[in-house]
N, C-alpha and C. Protein backbone atom coordinates (compact mmCIF):
# COMPACT_ATOMS: atom_id res chain seq x y z
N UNK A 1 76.01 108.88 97.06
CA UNK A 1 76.92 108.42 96.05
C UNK A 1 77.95 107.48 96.70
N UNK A 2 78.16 106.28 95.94
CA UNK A 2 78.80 105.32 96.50
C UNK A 2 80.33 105.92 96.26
N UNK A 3 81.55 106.31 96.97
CA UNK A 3 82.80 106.83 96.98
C UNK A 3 83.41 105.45 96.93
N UNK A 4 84.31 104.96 95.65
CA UNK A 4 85.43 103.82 95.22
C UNK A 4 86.65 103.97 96.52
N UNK A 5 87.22 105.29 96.29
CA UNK A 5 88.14 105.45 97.26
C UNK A 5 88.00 105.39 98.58
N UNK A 6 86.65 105.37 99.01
CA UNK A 6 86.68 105.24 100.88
C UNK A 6 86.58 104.13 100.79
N UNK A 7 85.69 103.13 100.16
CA UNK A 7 85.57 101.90 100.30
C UNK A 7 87.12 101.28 100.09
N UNK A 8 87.33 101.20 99.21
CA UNK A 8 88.64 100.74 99.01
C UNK A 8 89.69 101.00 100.26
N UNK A 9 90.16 102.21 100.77
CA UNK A 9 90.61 102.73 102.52
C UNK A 9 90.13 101.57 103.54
N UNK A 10 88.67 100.93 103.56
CA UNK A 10 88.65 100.63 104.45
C UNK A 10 88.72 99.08 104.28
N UNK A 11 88.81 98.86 103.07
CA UNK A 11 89.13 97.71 102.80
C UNK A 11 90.54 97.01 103.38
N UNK A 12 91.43 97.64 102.57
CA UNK A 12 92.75 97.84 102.86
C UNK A 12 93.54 98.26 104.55
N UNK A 13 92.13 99.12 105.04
CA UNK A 13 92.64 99.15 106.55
C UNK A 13 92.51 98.10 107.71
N UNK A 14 91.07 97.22 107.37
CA UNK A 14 90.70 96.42 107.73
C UNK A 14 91.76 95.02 107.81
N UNK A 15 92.69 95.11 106.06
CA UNK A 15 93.41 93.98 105.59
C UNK A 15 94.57 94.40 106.65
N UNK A 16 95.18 95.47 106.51
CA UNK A 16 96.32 96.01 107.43
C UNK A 16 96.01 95.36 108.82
N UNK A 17 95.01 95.63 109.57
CA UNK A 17 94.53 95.38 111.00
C UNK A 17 94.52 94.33 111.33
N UNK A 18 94.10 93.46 110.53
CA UNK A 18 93.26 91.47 110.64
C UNK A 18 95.03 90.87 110.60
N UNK A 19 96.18 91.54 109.99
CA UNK A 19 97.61 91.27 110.02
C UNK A 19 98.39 91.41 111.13
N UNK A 20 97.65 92.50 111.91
CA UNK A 20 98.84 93.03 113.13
C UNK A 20 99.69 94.11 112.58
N UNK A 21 99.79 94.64 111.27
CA UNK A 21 100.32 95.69 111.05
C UNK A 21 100.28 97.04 111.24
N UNK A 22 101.16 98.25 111.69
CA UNK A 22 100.90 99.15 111.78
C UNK A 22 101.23 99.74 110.51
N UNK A 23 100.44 101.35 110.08
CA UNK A 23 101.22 102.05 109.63
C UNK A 23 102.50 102.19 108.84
N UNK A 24 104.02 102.32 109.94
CA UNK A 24 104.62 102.33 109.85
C UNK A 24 105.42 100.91 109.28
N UNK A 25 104.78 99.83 109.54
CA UNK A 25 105.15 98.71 108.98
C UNK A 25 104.97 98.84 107.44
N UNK A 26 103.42 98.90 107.18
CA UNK A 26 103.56 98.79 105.85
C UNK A 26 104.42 99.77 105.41
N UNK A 27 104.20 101.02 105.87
CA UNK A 27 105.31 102.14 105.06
C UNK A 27 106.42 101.56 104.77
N UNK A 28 106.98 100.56 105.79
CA UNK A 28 108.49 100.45 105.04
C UNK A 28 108.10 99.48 103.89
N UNK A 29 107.59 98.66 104.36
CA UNK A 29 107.35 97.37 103.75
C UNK A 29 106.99 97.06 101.96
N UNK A 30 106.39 98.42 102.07
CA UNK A 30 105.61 98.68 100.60
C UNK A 30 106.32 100.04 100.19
N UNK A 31 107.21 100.23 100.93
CA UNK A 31 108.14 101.54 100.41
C UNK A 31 106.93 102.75 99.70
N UNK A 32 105.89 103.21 100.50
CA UNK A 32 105.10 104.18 100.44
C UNK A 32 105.12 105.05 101.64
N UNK A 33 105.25 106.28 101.09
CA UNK A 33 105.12 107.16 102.56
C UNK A 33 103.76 107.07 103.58
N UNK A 34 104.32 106.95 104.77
CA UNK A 34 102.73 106.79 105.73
C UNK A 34 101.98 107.55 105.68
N UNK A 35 102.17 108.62 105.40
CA UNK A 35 101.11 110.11 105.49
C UNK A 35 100.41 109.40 104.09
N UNK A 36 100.63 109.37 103.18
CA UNK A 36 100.37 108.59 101.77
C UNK A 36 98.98 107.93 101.70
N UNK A 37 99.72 106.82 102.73
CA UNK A 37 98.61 105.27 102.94
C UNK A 37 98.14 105.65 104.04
N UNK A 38 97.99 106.97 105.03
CA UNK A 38 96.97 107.09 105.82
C UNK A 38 96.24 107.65 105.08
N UNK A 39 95.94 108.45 104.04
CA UNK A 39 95.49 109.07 103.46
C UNK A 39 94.17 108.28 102.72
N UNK A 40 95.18 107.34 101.63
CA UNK A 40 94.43 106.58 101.35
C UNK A 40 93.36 105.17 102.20
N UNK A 41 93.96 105.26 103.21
CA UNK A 41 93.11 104.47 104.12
C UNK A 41 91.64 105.10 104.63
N UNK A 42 91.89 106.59 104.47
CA UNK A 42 90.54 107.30 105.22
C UNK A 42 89.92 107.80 103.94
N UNK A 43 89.86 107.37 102.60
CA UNK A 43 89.33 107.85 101.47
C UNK A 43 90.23 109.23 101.11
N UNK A 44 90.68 110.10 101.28
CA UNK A 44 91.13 110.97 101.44
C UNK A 44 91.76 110.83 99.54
N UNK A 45 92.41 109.56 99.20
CA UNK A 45 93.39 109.91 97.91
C UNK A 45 93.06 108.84 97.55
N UNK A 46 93.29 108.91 95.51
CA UNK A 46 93.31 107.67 94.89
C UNK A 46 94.25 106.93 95.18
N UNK A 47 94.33 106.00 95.05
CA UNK A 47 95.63 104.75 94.95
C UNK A 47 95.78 104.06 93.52
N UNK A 48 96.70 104.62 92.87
CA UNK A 48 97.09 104.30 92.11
C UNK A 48 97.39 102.49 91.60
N UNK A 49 97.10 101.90 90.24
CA UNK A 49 97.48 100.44 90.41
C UNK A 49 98.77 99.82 90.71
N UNK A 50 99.75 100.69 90.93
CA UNK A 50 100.91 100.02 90.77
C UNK A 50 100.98 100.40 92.69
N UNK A 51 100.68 101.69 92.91
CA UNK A 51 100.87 101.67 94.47
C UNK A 51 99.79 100.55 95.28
N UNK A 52 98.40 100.08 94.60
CA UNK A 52 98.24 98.92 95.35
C UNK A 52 98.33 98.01 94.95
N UNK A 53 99.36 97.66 93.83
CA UNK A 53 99.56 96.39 93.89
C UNK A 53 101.13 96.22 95.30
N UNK A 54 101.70 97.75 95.38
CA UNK A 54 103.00 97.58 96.04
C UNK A 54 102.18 97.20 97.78
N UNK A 55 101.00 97.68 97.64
CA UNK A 55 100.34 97.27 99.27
C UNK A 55 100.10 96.26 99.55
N UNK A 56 99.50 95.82 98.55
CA UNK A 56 98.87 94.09 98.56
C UNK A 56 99.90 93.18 98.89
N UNK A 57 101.21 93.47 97.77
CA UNK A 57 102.77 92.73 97.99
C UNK A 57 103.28 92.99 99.30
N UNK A 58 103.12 93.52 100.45
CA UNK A 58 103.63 94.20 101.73
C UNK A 58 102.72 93.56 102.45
N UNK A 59 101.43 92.91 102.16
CA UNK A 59 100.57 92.42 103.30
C UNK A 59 100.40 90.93 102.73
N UNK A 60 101.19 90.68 101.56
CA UNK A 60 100.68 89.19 101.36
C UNK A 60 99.80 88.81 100.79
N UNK A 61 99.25 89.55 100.21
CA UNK A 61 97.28 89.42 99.89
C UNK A 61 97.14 89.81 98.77
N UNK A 62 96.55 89.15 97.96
CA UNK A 62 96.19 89.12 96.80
C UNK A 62 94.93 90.41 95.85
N UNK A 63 96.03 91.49 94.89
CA UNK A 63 94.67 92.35 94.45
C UNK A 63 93.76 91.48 94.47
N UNK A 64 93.55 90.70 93.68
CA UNK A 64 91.90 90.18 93.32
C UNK A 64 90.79 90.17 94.19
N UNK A 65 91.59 89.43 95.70
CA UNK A 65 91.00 89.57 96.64
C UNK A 65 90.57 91.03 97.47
N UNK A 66 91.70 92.08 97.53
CA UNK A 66 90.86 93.51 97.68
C UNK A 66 90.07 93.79 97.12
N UNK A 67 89.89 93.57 95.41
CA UNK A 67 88.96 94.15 94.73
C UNK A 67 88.08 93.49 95.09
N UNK A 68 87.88 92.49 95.02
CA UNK A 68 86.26 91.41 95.34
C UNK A 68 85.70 91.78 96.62
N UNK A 69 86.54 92.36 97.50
CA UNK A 69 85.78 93.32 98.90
C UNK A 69 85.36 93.94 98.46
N UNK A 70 86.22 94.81 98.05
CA UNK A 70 85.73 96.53 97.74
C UNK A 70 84.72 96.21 96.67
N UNK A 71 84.42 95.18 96.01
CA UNK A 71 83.21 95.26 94.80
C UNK A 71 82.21 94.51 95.83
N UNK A 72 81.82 94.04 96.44
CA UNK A 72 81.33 93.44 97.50
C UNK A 72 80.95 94.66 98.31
N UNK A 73 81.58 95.39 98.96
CA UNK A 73 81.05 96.74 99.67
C UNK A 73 80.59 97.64 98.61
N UNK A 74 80.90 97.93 97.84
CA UNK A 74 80.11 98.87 96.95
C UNK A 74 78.70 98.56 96.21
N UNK A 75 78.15 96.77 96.26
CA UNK A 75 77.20 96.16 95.74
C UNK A 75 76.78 96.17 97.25
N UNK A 76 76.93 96.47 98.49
CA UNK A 76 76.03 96.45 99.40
C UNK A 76 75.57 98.14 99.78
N UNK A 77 76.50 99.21 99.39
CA UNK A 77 76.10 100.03 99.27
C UNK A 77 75.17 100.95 98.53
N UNK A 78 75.47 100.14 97.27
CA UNK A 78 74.58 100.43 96.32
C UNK A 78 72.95 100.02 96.49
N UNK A 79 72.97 98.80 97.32
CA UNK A 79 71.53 98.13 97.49
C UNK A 79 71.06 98.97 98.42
N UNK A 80 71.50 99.55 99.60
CA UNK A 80 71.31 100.34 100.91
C UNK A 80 70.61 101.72 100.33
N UNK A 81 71.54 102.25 99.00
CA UNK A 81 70.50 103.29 98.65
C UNK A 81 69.27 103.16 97.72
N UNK A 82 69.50 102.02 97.47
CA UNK A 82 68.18 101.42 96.73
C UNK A 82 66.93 101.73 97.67
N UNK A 83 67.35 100.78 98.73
CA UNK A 83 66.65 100.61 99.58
C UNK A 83 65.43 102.47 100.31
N UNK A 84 66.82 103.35 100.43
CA UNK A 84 66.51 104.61 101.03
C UNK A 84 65.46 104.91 99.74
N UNK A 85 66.17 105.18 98.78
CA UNK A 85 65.26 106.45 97.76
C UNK A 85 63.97 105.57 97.55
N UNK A 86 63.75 104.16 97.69
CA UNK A 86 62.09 103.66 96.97
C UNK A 86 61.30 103.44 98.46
N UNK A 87 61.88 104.10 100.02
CA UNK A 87 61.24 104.67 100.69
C UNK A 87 60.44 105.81 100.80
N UNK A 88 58.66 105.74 100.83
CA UNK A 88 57.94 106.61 100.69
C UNK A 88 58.47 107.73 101.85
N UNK A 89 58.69 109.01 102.06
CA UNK A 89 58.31 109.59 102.92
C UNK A 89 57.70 109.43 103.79
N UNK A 90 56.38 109.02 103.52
CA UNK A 90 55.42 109.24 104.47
C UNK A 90 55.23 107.93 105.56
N UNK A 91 55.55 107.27 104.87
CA UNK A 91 56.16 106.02 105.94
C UNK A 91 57.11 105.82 107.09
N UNK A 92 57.84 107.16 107.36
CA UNK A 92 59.04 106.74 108.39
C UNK A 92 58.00 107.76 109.20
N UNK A 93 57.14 108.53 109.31
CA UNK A 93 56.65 108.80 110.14
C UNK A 93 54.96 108.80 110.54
N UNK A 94 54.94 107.85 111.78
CA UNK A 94 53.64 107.57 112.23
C UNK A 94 52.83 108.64 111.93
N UNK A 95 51.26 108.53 111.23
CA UNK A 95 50.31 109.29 110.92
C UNK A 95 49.81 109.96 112.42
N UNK A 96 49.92 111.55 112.81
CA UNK A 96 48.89 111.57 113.39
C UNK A 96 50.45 112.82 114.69
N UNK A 97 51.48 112.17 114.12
CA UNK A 97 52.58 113.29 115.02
C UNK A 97 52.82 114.29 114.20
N UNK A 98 53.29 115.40 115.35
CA UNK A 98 52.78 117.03 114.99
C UNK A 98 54.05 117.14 114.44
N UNK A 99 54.12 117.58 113.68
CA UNK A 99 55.56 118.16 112.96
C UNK A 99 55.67 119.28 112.96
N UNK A 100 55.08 120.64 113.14
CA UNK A 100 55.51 121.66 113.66
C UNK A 100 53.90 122.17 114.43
N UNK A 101 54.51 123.25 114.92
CA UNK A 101 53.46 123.85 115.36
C UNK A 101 53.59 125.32 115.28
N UNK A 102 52.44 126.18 115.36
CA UNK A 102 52.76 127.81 115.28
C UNK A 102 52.51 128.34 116.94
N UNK A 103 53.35 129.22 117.18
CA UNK A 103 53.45 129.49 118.62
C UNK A 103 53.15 130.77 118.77
């Protein structure tokens, strides 16, 4: 299952990082507690729209542009399990290796 909120965390952590910001910067910056936005950085909590629009305003960066990541990572995640479930079984393993044995 594709999780909105981790993707979104790492979106946003990534945006924090590529800035030079710590933590504690944005905390003041976006007047959100750090425990808060670590939280939400590791999927851990929703983020509310008004608390990321107060993040986005603290890093300069435009919602539209988070969301178009985070919809961007979730359309590559989504293809990745495409990919897994219309994998046969019997294909990831060479015909002919022992998979168990009785002892």
């Amino acid at each position: 299952m594709v999780l909105f909120r981790r993707l979104l965390g790492d979106v946003l952590r990534s945006a924090r990082m590529q800035r030079g910001m710590t933590l504690r910067e944005l905390s003041a910056d976006a007047r959100v507690s750090l425990g808060y936005i670590s939280e939400i950085e590791r999927g851990q909590k929703e983020a509310s729209s008004e608390l990321l629009a107060s993040l986005c305003q603290a890093m300069d960066l435009p919602l539209s542009d988070v969301l178009r990541d985070v919809a961007d990572a979730v359309a590559l995640e989504e293809a990745a399990m495409e990919v897994v479930a219309s994998t046969p079984i019997t294909a990831a393993r060479p015909a002919g290796d022992v998979v168990a044995s009785a002892a």
